[in-house]
Every structure is written in structure tokens, then in C-alpha cells.
PDB file of N, CA and C in Angstrom:
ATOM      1  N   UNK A   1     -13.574  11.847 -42.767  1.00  0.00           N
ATOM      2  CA  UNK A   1     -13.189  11.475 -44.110  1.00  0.00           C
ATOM      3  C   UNK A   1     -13.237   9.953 -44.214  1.00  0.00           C
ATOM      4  N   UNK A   2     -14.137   9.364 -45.223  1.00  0.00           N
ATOM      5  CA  UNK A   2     -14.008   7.877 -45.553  1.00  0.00           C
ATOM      6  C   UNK A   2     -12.963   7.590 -46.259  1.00  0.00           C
ATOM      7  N   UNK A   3     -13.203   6.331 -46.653  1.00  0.00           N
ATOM      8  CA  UNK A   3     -11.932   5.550 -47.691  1.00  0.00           C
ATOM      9  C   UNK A   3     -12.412   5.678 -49.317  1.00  0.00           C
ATOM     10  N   UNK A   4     -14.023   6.159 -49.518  1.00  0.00           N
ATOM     11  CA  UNK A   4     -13.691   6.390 -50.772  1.00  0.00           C
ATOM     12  C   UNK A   4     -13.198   7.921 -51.316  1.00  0.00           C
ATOM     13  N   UNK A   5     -13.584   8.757 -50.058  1.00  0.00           N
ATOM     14  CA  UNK A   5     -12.529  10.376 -50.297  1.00  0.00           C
ATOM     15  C   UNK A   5     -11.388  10.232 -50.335  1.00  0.00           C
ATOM     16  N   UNK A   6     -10.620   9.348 -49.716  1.00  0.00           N
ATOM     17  CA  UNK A   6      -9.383   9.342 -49.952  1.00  0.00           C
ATOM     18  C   UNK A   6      -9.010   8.512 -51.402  1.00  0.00           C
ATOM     19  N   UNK A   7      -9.167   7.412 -51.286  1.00  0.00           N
ATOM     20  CA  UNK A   7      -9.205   7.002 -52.939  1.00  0.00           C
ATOM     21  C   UNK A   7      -9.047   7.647 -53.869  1.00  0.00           C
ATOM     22  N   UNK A   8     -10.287   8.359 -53.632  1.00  0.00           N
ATOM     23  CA  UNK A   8     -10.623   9.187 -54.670  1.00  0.00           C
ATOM     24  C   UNK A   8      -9.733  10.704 -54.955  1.00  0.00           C
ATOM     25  N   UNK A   9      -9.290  11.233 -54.105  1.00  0.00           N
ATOM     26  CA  UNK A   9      -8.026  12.186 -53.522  1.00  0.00           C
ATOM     27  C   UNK A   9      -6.959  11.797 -54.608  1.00  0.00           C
ATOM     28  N   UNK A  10      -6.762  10.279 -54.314  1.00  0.00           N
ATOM     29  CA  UNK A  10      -5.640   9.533 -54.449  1.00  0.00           C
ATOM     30  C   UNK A  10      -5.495   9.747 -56.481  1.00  0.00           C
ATOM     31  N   UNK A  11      -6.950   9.058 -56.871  1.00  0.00           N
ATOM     32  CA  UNK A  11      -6.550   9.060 -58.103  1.00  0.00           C
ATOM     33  C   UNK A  11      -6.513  10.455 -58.835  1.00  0.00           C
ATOM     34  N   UNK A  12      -7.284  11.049 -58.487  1.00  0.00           N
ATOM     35  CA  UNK A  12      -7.099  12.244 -58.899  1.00  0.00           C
ATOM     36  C   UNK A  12      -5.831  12.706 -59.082  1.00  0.00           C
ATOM     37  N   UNK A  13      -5.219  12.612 -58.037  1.00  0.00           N
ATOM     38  CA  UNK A  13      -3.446  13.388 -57.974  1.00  0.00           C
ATOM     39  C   UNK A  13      -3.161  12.285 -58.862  1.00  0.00           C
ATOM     40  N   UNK A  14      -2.994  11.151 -59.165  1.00  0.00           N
ATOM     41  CA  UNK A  14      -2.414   9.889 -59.819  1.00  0.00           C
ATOM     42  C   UNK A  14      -2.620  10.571 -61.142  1.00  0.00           C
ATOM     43  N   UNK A  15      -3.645  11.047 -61.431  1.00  0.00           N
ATOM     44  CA  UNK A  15      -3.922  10.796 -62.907  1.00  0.00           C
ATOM     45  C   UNK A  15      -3.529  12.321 -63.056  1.00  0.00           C
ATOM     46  N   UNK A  16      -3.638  13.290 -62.521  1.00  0.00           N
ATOM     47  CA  UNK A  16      -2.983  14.471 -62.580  1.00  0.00           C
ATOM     48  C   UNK A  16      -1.226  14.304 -63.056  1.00  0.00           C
ATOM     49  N   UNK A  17      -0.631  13.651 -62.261  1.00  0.00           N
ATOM     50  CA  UNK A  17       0.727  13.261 -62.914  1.00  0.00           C
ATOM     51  C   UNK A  17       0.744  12.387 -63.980  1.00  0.00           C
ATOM     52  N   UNK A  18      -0.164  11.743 -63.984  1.00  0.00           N
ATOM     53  CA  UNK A  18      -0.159  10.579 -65.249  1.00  0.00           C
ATOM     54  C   UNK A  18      -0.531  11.800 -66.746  1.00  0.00           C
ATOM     55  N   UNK A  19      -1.182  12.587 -66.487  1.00  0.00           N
ATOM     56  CA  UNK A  19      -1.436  13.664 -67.481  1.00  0.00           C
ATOM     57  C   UNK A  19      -0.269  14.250 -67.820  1.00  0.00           C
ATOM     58  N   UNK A  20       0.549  15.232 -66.703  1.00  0.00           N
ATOM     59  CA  UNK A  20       1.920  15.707 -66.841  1.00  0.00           C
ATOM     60  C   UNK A  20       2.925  15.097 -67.786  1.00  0.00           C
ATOM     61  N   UNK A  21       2.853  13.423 -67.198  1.00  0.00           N
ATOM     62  CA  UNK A  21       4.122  13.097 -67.429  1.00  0.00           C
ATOM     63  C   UNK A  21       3.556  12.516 -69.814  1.00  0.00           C
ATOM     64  N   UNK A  22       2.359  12.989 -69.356  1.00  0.00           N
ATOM     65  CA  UNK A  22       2.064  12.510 -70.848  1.00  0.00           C
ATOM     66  C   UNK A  22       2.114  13.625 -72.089  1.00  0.00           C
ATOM     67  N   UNK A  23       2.084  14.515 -71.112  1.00  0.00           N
ATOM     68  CA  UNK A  23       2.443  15.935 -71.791  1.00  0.00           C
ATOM     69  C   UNK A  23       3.789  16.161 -72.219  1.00  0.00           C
ATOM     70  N   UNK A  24       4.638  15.984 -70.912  1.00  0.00           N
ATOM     71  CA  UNK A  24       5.783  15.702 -71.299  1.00  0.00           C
ATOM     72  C   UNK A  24       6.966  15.086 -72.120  1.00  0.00           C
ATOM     73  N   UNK A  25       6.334  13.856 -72.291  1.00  0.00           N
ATOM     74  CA  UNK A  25       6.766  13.009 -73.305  1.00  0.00           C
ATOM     75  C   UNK A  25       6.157  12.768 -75.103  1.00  0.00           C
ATOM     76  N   UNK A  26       4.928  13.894 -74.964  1.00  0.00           N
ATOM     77  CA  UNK A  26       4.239  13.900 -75.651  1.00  0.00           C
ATOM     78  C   UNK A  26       3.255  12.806 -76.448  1.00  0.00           C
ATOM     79  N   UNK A  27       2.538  11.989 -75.309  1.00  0.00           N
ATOM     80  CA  UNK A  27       1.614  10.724 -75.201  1.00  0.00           C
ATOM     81  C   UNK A  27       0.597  11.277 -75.284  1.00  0.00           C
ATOM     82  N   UNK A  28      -0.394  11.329 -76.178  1.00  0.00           N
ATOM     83  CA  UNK A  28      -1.734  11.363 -76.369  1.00  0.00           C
ATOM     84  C   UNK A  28      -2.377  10.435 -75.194  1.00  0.00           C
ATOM     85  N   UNK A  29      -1.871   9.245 -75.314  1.00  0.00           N
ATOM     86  CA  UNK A  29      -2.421   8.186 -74.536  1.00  0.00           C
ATOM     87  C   UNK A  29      -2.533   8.658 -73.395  1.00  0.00           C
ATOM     88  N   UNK A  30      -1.304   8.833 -72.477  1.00  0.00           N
ATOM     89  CA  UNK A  30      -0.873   8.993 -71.342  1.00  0.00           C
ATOM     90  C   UNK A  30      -1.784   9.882 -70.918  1.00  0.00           C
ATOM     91  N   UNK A  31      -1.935  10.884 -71.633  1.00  0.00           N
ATOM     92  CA  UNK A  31      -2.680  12.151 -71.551  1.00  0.00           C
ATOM     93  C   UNK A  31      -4.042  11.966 -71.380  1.00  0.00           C
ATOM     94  N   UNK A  32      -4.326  10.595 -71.906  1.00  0.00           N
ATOM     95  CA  UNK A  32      -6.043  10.353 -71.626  1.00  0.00           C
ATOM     96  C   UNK A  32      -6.324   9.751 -70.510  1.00  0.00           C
ATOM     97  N   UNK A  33      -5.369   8.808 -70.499  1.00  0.00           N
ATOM     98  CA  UNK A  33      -5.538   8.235 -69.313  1.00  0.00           C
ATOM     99  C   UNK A  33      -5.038   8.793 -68.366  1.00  0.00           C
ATOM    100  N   UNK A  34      -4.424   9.805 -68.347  1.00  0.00           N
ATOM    101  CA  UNK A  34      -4.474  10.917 -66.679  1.00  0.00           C
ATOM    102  C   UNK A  34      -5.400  11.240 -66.344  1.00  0.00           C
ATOM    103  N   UNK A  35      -6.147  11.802 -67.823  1.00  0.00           N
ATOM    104  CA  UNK A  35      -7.637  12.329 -67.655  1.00  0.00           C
ATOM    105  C   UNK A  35      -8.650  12.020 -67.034  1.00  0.00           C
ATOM    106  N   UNK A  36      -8.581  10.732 -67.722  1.00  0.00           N
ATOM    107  CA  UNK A  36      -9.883   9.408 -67.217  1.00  0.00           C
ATOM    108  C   UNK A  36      -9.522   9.060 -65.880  1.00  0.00           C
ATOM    109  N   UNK A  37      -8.593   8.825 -65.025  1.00  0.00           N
ATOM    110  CA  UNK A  37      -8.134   8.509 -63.997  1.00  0.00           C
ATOM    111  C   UNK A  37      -8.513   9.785 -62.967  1.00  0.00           C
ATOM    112  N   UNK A  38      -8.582  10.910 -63.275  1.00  0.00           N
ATOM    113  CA  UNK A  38      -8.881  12.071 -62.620  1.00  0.00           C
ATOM    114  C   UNK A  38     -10.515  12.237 -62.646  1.00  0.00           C
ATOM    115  N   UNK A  39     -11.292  11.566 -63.774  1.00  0.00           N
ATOM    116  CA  UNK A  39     -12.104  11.633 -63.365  1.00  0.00           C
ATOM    117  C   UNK A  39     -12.991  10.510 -62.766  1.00  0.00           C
ATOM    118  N   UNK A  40     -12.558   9.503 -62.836  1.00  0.00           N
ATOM    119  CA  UNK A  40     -12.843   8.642 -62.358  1.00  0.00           C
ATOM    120  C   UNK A  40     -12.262   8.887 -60.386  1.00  0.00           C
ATOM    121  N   UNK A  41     -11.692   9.779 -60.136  1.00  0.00           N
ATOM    122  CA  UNK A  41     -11.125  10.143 -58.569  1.00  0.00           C
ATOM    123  C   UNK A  41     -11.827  11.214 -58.493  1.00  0.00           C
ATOM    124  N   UNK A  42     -12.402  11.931 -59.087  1.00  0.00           N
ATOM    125  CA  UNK A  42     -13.346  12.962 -58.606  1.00  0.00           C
ATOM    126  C   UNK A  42     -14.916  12.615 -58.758  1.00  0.00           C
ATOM    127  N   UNK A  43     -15.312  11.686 -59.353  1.00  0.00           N
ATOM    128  CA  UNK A  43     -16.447  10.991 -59.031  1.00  0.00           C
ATOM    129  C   UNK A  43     -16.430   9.955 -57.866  1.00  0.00           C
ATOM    130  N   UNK A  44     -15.174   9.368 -58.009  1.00  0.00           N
ATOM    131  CA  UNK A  44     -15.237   8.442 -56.293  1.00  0.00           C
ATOM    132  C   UNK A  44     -15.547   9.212 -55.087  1.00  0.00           C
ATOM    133  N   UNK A  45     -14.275  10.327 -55.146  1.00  0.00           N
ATOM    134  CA  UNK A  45     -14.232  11.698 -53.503  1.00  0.00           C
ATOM    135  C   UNK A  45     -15.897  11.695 -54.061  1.00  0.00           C
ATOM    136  N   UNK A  46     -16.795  12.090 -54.964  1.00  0.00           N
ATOM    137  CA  UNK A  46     -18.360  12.564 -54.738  1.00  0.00           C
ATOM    138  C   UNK A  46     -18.997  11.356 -53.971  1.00  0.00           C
ATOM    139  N   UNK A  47     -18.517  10.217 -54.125  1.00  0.00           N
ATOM    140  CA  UNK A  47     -19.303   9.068 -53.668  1.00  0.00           C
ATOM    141  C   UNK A  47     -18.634   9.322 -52.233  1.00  0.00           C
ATOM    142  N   UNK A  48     -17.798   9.104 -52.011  1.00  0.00           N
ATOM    143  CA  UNK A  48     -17.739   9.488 -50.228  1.00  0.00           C
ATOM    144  C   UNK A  48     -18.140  10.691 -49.721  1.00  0.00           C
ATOM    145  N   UNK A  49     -18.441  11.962 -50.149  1.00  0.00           N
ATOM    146  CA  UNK A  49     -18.300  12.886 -49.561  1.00  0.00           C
ATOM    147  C   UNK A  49     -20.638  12.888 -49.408  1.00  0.00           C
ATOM    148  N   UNK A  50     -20.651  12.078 -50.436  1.00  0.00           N
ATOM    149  CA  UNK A  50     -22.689  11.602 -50.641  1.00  0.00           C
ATOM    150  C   UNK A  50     -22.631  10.770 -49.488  1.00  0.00           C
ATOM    151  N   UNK A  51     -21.723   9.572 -48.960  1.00  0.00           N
ATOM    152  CA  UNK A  51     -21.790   8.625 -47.939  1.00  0.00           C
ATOM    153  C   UNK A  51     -21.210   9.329 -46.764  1.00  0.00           C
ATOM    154  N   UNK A  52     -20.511  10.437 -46.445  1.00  0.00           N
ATOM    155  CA  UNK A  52     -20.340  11.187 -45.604  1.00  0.00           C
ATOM    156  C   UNK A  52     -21.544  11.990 -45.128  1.00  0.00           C
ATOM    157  N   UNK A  53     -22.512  12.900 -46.127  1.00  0.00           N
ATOM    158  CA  UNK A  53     -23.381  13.730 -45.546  1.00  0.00           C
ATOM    159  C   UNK A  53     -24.699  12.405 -45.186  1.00  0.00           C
ATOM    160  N   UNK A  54     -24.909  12.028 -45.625  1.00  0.00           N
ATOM    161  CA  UNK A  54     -26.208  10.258 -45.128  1.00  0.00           C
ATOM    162  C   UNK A  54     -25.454   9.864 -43.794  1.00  0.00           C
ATOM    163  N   UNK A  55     -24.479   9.985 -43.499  1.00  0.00           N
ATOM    164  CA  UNK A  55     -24.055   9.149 -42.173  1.00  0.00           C
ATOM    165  C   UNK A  55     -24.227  10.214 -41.312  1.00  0.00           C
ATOM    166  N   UNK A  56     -23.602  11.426 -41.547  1.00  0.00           N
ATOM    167  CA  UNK A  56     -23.406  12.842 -40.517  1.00  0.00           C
ATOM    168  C   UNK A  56     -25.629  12.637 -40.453  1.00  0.00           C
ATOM    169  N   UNK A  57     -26.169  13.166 -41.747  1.00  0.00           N
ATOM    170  CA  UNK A  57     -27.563  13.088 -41.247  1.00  0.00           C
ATOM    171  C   UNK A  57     -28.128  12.048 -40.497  1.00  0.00           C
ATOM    172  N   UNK A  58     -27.759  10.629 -40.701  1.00  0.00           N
ATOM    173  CA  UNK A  58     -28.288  10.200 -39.757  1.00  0.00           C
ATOM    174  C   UNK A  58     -27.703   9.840 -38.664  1.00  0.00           C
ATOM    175  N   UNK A  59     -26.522  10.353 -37.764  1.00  0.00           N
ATOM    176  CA  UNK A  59     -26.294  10.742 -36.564  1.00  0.00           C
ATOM    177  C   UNK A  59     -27.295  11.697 -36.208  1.00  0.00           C
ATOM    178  N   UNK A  60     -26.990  12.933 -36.506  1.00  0.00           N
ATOM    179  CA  UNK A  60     -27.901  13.829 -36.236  1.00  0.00           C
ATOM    180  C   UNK A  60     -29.387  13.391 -36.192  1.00  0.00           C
ATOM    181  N   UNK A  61     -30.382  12.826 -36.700  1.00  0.00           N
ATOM    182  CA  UNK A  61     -31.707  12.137 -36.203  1.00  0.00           C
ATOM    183  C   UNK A  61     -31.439  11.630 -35.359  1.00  0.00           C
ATOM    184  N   UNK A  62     -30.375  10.779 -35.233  1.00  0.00           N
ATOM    185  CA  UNK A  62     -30.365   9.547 -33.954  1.00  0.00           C
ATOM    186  C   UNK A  62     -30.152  10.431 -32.784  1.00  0.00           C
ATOM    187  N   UNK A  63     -29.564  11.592 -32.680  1.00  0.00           N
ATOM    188  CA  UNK A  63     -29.381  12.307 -31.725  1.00  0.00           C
ATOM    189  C   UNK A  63     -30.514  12.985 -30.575  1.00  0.00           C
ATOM    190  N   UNK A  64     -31.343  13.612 -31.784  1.00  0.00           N
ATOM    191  CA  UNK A  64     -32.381  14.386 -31.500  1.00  0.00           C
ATOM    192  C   UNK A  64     -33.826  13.543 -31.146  1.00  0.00           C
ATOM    193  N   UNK A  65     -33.845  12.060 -31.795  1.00  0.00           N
ATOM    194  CA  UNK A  65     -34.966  11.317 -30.956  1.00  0.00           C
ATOM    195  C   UNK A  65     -34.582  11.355 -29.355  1.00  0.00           C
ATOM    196  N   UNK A  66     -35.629  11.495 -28.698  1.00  0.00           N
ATOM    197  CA  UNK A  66     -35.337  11.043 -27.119  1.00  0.00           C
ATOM    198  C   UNK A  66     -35.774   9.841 -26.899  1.00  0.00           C
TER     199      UNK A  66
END
């Protein structure tokens, strides 16, 4: 796991409560910006998990040259 999966982990849950608590109080705003924050953390986790499979593949080449 890199640092932008976790980040990205990170905002997701962030903006997941930032949604809740906008529901709760009844914030349109709040509510968007949980949104946007969630997706902006589930496009980051895609950017690490794209820089995760390029690194795993190229171990694996480096392996298999002799």
C-alpha cells in the first residue's frame, strides 16, 4: 500500500463524515463538500492503486530477465 491509497482511504472516510454531519445539521454545503471530498479520495486510492500495479509489473520483469 502507497501513500496515495492511504490518502486517499483517508479522504474518503473524511468526506463521508463531512456528508453525515451535513445531513445532520441540514447543510446543503456540508453535504457537497463531503461529496467532493469523497470523490476526490476515491480518485486519489485509483492513483495509487495505478502506481501500485506499474511498480508490482515492473518488479516482476526485473525478476524474470536473467
Amino acid at each position: 500500500m502507497n501513500k496515495d491509497q492511504v490518502k486517499g482511504a483517508v479522504k474518503d472516510v473524511a468526506g463521508k463524515v463531512q456528508e453525515k454531519a451535513g445531513k445532520a445539521t441540514d447543510s446543503t454545503e456540508h453535504r457537497a463538500k463531503g461529496l467532493a471530498k469523497q470523490v476526490e479520495g476515491k480518485a486519489q486510492k485509483k492513483v495509487g492503486d495505478a502506481k501500485e500495479i506499474l511498480e508490482d509489473d515492473a518488479e516482476n520483469k526485473n525478476r524474470s530477465i536473467p
